[in-house]
Protein backbone atom coordinates (compact mmCIF):
# COMPACT_ATOMS: atom_id res chain seq x y z
CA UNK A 1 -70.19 77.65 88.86
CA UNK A 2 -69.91 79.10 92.39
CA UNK A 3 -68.94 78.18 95.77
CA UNK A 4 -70.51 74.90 96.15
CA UNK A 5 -69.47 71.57 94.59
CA UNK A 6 -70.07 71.31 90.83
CA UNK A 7 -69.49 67.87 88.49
CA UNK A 8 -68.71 69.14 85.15
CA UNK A 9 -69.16 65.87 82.34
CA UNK A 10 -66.41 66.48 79.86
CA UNK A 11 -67.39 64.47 76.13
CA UNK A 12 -65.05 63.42 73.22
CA UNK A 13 -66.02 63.44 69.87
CA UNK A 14 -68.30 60.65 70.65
CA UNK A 15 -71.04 63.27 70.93
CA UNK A 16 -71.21 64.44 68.06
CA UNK A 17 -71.54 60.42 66.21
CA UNK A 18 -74.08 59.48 69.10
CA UNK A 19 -75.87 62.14 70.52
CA UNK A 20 -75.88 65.13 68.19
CA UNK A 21 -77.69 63.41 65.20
CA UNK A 22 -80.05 62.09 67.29
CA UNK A 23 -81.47 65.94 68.70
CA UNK A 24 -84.45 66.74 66.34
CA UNK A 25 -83.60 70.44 67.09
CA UNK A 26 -79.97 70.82 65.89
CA UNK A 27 -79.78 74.22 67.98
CA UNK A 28 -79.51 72.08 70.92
CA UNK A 29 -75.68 70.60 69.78
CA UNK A 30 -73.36 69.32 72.61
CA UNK A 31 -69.76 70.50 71.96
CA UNK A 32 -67.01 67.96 72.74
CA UNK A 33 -64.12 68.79 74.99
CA UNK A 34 -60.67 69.49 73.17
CA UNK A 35 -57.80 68.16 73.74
CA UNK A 36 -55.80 70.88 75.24
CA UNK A 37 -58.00 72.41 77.89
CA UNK A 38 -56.72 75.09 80.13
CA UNK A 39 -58.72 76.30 83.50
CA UNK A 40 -57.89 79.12 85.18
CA UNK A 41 -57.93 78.71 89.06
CA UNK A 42 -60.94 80.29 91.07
CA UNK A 43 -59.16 79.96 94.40
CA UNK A 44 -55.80 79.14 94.40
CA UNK A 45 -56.13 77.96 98.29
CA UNK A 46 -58.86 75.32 96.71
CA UNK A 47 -58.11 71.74 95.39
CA UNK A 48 -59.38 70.65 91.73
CA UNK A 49 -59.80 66.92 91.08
CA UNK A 50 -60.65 65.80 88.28
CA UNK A 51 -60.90 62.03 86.74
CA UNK A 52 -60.40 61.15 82.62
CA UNK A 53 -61.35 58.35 80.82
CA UNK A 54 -61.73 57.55 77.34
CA UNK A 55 -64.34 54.71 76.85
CA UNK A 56 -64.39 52.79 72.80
CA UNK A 57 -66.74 51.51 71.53
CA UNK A 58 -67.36 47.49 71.55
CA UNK A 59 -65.24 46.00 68.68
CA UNK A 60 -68.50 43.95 67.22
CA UNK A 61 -70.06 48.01 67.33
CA UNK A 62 -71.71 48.88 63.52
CA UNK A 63 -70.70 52.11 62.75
CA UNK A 64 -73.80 53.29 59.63
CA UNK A 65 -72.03 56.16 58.70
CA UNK A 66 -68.59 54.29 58.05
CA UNK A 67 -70.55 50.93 56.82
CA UNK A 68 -67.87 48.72 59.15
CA UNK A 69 -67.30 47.23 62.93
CA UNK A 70 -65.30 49.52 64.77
CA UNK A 71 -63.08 46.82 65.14
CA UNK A 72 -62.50 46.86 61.56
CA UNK A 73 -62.12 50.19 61.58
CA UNK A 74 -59.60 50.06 64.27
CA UNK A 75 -57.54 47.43 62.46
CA UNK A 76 -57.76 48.97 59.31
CA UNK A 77 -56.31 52.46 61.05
CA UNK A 78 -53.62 51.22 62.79
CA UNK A 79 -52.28 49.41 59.30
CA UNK A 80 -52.27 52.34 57.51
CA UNK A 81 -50.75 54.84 59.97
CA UNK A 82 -48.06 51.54 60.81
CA UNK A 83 -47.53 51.52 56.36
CA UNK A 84 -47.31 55.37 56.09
CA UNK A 85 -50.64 55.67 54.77
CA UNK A 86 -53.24 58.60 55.14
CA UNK A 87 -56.81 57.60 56.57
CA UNK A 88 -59.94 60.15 56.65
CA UNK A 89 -60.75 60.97 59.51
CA UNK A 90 -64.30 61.11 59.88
């Protein structure tokens, strides 16, 4: 970064299910953002916007790996977390 404007795009896990096992090359893996992110001011005289969103899939989406709609997937989390149940996750 330096002086000048920079837009930084900040991925979820998302990359790694959509883009990562695409890449022929796997030395060229994106990393997903965590959670907690700190960032240490440059200026402190300087303003830092920044925007978040967190986009889902479709609920009619076909997740291969899973062998379900993420819709299903989804439904099925939110009844076991809601009965006290585990679910993998991933």
């Amino acid at each position: 970064f330096d002086d000048e404007d920079d837009l930084v795009f900040m991925m979820g896990d998302g990359v790694n299910q959509y883009i990562n096992n695409r890449f022929l090359d796997q030395a060229r893996s994106l990393h997903a953002t965590p959670h907690s992110l700190t960032i240490t001011p440059q200026n402190p005289s300087a303003a830092r916007v920044w925007y978040g969103r967190m986009v889902l899939p479709p609920n009619d989406a076909y997740n291969p790996q899973v062998g379900a709609s993420y819709g299903d997937i989804r439904r099925l989390s939110i009844e076991a977390t809601s009965e006290g149940r585990a679910i993998p996750a991933g």
